[in-house]
PDB file of N, CA and C in Angstrom:
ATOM      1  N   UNK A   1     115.656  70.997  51.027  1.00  0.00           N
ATOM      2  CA  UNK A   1     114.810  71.495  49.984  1.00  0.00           C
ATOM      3  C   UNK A   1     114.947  70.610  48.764  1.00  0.00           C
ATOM      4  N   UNK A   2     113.753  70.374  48.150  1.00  0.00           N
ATOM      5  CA  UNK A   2     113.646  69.921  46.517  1.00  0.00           C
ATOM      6  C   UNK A   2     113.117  70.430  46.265  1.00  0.00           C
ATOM      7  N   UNK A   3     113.386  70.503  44.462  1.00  0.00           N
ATOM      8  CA  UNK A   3     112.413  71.136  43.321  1.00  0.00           C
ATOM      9  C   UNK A   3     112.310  70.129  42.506  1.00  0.00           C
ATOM     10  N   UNK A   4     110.925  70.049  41.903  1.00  0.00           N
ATOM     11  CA  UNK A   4     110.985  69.188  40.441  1.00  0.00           C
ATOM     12  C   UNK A   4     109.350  68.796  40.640  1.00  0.00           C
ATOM     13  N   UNK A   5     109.327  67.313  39.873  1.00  0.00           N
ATOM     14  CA  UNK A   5     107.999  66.487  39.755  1.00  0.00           C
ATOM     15  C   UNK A   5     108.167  65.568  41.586  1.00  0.00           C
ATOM     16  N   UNK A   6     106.999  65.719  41.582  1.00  0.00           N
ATOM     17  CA  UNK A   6     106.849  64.727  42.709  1.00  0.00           C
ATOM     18  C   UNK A   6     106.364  63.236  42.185  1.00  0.00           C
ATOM     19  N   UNK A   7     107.145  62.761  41.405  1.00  0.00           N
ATOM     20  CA  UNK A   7     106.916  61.302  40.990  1.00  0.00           C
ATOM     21  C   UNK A   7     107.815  60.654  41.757  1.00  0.00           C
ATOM     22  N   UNK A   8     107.722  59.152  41.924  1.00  0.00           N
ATOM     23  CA  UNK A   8     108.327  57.794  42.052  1.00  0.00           C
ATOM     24  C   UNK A   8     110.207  57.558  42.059  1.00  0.00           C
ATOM     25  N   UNK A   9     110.064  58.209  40.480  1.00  0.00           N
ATOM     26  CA  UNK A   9     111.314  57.708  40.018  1.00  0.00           C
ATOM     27  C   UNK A   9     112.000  58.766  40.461  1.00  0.00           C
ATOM     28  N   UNK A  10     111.607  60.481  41.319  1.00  0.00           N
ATOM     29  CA  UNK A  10     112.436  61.167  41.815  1.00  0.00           C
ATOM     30  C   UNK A  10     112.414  60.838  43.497  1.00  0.00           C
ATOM     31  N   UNK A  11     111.900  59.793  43.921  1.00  0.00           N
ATOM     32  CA  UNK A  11     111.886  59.057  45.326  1.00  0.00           C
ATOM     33  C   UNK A  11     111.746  60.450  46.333  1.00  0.00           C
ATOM     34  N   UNK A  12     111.089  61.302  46.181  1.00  0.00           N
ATOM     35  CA  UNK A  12     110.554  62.351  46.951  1.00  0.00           C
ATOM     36  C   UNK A  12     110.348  61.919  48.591  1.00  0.00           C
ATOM     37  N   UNK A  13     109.298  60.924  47.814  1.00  0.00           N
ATOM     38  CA  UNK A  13     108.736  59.788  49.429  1.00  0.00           C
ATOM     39  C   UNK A  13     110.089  59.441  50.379  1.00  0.00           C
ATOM     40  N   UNK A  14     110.586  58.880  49.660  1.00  0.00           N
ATOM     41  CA  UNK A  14     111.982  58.759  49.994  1.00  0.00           C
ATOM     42  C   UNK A  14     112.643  59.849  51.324  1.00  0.00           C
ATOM     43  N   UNK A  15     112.391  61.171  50.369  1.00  0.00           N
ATOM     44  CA  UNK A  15     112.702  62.159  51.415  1.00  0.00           C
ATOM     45  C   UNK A  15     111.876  62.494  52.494  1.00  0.00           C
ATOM     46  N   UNK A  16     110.880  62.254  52.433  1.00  0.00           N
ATOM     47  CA  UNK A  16     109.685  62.394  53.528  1.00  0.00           C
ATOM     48  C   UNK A  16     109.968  61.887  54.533  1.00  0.00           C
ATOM     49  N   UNK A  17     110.258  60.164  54.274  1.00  0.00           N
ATOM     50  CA  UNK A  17     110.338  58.876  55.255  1.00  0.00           C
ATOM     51  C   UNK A  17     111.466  59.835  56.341  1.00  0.00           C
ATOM     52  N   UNK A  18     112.674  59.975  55.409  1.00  0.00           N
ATOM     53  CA  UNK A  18     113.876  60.682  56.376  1.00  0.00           C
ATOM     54  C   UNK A  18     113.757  61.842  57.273  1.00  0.00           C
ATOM     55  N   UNK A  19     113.027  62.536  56.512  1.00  0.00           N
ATOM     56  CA  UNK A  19     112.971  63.475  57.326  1.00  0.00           C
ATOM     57  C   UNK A  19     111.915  63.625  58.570  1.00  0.00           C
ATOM     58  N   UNK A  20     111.201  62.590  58.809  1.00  0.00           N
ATOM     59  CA  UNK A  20     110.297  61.968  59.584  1.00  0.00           C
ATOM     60  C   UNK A  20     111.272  61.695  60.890  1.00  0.00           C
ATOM     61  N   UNK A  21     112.162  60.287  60.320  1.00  0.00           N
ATOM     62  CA  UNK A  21     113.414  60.066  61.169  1.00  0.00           C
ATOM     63  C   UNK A  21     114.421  61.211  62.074  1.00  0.00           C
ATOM     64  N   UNK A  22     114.248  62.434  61.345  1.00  0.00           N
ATOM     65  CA  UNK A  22     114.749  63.451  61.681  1.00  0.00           C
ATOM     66  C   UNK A  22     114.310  64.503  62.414  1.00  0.00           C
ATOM     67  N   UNK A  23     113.499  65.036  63.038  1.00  0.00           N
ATOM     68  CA  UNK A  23     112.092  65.658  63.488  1.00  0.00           C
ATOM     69  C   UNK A  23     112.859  67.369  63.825  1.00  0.00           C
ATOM     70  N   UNK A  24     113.888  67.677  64.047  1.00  0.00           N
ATOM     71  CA  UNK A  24     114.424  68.869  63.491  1.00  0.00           C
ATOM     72  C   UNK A  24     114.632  69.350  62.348  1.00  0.00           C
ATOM     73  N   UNK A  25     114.526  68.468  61.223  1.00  0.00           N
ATOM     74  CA  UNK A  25     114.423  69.021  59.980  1.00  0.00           C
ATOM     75  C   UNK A  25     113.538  69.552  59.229  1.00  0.00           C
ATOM     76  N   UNK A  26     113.099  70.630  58.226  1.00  0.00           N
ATOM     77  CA  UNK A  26     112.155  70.769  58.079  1.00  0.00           C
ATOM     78  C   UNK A  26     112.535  70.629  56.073  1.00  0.00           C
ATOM     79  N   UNK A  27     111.839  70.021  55.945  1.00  0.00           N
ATOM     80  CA  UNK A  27     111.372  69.322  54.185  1.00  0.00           C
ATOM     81  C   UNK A  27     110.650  70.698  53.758  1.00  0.00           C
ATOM     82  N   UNK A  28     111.440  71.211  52.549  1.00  0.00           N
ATOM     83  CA  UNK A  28     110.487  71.846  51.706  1.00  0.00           C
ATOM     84  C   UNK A  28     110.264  71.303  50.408  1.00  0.00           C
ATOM     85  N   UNK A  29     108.864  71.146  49.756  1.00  0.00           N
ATOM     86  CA  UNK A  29     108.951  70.459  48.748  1.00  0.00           C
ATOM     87  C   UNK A  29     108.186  71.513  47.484  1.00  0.00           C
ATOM     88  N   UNK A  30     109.328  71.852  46.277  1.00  0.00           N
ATOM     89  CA  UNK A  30     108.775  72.792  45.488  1.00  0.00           C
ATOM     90  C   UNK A  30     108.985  72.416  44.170  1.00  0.00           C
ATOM     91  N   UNK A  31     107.371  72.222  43.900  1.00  0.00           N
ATOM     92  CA  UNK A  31     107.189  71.359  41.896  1.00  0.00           C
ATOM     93  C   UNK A  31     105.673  70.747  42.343  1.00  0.00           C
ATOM     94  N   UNK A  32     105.788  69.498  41.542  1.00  0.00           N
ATOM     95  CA  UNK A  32     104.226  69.511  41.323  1.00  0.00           C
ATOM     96  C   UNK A  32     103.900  68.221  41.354  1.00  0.00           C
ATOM     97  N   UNK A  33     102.831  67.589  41.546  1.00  0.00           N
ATOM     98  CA  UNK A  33     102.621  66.064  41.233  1.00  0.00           C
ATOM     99  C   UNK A  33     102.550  65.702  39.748  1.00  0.00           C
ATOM    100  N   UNK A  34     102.967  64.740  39.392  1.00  0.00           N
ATOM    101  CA  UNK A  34     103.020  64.439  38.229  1.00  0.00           C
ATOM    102  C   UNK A  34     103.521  63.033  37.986  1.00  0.00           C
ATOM    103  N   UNK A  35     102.453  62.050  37.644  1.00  0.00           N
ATOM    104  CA  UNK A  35     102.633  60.645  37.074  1.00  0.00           C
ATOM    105  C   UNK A  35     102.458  59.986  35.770  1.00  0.00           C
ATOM    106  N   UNK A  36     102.710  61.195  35.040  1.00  0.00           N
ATOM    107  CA  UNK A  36     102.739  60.489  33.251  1.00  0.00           C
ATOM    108  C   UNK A  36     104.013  59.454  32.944  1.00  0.00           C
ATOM    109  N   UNK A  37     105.759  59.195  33.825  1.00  0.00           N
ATOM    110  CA  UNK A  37     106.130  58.573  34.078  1.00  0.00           C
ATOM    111  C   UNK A  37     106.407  57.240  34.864  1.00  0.00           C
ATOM    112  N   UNK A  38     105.146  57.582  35.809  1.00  0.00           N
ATOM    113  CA  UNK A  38     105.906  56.443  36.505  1.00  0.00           C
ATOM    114  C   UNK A  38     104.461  56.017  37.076  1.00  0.00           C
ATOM    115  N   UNK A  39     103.838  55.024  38.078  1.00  0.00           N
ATOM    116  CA  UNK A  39     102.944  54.650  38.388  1.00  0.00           C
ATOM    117  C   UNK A  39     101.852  55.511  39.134  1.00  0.00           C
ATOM    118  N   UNK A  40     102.327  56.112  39.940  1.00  0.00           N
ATOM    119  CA  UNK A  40     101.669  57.274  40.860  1.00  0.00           C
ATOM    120  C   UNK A  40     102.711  58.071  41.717  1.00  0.00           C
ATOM    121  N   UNK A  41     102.016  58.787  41.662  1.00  0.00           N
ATOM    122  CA  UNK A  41     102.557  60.104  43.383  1.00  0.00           C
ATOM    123  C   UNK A  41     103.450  59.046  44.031  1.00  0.00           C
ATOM    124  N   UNK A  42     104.799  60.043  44.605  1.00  0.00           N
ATOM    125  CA  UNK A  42     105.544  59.097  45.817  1.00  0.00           C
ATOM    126  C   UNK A  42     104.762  59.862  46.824  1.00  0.00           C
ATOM    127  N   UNK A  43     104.171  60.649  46.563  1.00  0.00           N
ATOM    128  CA  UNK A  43     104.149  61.100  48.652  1.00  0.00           C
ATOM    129  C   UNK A  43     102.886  60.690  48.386  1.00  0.00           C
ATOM    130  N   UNK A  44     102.911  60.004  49.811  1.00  0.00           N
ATOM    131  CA  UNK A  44     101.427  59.534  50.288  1.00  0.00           C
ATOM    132  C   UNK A  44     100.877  60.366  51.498  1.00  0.00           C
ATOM    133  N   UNK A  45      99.361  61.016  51.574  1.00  0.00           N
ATOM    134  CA  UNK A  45      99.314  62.117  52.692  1.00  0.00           C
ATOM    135  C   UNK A  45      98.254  60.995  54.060  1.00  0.00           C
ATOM    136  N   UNK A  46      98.629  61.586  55.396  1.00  0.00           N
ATOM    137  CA  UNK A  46      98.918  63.007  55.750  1.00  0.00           C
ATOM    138  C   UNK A  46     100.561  63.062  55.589  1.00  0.00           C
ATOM    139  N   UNK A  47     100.790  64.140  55.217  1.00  0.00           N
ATOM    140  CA  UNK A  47     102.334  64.160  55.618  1.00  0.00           C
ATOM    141  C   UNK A  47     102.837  64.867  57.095  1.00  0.00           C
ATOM    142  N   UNK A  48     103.657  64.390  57.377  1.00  0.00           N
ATOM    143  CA  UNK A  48     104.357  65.175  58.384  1.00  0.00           C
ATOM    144  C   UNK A  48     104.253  66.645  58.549  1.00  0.00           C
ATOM    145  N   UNK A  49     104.232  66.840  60.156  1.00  0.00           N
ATOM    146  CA  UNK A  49     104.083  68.314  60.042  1.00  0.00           C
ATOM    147  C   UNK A  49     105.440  69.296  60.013  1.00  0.00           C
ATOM    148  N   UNK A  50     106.785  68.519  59.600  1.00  0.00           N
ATOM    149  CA  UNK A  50     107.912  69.206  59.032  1.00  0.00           C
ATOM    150  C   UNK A  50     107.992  68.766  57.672  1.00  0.00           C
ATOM    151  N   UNK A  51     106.995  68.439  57.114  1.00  0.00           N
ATOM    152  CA  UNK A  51     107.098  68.671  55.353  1.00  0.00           C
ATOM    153  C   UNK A  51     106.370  69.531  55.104  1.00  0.00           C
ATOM    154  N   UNK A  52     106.312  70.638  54.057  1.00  0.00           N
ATOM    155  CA  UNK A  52     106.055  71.277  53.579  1.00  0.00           C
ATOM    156  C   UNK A  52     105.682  71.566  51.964  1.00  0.00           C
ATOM    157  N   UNK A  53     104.761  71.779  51.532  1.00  0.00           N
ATOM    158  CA  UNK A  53     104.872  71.441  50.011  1.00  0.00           C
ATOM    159  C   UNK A  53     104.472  73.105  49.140  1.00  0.00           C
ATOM    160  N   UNK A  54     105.306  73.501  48.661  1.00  0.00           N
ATOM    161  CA  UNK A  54     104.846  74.574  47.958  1.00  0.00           C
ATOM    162  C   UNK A  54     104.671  74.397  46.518  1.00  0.00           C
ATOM    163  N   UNK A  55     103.899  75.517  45.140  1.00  0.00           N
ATOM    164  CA  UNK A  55     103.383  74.662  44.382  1.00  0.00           C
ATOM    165  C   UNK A  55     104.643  74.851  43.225  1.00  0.00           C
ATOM    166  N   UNK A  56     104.197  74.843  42.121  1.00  0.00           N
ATOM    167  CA  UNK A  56     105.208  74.791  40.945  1.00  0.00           C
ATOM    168  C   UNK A  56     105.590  76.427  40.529  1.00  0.00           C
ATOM    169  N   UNK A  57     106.962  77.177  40.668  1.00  0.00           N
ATOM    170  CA  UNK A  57     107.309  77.889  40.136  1.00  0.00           C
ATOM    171  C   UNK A  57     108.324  78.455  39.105  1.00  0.00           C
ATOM    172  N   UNK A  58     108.366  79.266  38.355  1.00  0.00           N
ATOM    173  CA  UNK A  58     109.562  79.613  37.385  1.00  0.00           C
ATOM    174  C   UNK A  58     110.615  80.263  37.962  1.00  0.00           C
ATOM    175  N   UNK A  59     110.800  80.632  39.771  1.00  0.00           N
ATOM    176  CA  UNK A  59     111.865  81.066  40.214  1.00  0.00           C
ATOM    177  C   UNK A  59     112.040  80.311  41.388  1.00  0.00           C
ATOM    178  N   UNK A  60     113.024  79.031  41.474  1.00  0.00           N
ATOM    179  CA  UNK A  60     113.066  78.655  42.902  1.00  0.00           C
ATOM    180  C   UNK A  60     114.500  79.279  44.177  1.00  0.00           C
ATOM    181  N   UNK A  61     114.871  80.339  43.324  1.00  0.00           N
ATOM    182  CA  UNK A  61     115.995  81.244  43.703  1.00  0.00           C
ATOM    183  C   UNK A  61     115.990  81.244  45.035  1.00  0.00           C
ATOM    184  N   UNK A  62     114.610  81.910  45.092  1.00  0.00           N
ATOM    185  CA  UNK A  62     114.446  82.533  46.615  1.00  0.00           C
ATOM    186  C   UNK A  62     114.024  81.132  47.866  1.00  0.00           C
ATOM    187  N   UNK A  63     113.766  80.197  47.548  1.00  0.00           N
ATOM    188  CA  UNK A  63     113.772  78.604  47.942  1.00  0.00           C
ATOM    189  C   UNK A  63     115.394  77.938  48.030  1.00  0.00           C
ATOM    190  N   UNK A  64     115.492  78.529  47.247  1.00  0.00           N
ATOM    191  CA  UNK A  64     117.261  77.574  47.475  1.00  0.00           C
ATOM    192  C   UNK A  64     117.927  78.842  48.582  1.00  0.00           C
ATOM    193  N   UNK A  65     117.746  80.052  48.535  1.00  0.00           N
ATOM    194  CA  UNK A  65     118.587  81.129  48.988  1.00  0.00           C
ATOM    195  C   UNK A  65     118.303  80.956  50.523  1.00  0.00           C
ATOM    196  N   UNK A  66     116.908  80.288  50.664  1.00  0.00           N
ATOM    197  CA  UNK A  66     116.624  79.942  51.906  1.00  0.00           C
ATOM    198  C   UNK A  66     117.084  78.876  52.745  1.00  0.00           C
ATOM    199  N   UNK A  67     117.490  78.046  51.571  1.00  0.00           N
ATOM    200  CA  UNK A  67     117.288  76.542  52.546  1.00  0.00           C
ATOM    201  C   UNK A  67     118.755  76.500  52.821  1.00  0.00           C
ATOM    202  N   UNK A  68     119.175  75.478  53.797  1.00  0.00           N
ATOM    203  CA  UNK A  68     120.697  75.261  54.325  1.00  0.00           C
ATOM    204  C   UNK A  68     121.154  74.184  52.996  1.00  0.00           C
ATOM    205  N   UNK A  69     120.289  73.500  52.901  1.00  0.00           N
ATOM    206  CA  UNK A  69     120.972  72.459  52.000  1.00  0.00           C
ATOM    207  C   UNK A  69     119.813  72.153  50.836  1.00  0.00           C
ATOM    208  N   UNK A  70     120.161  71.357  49.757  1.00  0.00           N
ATOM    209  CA  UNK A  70     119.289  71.370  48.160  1.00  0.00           C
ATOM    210  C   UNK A  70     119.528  69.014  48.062  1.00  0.00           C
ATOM    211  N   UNK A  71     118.704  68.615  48.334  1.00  0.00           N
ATOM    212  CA  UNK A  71     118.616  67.388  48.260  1.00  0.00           C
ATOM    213  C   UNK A  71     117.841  66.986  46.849  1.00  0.00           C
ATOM    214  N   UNK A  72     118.506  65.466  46.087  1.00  0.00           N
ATOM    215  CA  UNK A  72     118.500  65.033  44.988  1.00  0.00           C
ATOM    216  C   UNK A  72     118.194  63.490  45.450  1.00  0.00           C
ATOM    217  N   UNK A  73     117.298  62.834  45.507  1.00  0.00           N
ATOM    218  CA  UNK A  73     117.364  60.899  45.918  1.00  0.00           C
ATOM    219  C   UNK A  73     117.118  60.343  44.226  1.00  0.00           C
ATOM    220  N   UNK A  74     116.644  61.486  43.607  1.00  0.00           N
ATOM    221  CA  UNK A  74     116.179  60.713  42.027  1.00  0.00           C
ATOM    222  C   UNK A  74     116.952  59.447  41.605  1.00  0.00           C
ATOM    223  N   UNK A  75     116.200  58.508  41.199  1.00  0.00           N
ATOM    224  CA  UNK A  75     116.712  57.387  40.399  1.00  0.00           C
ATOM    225  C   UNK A  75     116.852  57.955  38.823  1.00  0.00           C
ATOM    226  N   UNK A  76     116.628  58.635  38.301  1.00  0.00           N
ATOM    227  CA  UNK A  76     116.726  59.194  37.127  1.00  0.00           C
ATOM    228  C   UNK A  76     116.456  60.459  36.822  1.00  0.00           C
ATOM    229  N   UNK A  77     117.184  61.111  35.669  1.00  0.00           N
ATOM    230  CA  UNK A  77     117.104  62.649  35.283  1.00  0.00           C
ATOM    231  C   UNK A  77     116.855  62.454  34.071  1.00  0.00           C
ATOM    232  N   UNK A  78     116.321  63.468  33.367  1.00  0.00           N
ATOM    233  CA  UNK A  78     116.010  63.768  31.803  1.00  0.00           C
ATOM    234  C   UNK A  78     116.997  64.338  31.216  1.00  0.00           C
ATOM    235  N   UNK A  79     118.268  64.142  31.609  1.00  0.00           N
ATOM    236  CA  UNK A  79     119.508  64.300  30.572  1.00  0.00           C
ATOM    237  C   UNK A  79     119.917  63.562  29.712  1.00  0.00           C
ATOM    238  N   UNK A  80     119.866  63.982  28.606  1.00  0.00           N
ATOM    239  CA  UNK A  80     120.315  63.199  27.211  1.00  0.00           C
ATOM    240  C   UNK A  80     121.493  63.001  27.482  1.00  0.00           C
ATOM    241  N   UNK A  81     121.782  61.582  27.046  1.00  0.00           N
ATOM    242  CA  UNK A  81     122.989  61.457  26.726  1.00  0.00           C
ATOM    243  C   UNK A  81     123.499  61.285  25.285  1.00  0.00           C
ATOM    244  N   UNK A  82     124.844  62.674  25.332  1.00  0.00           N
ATOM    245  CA  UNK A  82     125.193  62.903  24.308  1.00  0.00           C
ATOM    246  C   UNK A  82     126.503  61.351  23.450  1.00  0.00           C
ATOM    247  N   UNK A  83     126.371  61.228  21.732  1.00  0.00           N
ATOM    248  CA  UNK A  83     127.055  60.571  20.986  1.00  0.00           C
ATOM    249  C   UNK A  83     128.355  60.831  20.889  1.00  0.00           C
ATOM    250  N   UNK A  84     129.439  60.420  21.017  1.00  0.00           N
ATOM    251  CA  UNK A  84     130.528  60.994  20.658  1.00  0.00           C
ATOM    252  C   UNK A  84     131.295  60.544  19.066  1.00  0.00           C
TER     253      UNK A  84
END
């Protein structure tokens, strides 16, 4: 499972490719497209028929409570880094 933007710089695609490689796995993907960062969309369609894309919500509780495991490939996060 992921949550977030489906941009580039969170290499989403990334997770697709693998889980392609994997054909017992099943990809859930929960957030939204969004390229004000980065060049375009990582996922390119058709996608696989073990990806899954659900849309953007304010509770992904019941998405994580589901899934066996919570996957991260991002090249970058929007955490400030704090001054000391």
């Amino acid at each position: 499972m992921f949550t977030g933007r489906f941009a580039e710089r969170k290499r989403v695609g990334f997770l697709v490719q693998a889980c392609q490689a994997i054909p017992d796995v099943e990809l859930v993907l929960v957030g939204y497209f969004d390229d004000r960062f980065d060049a375009g969309s990582a996922l390119e369609k058709p996608l696989p028929a073990n990806v899954h894309i659900f849309g953007p919500t304010y509770d992904v509780r019941p998405y994580l409570q589901a899934s066996d495991v919570y996957v991260s490939a991002s090249l970058a996060e929007g955490i400030a880094e704090r001054d000391a």
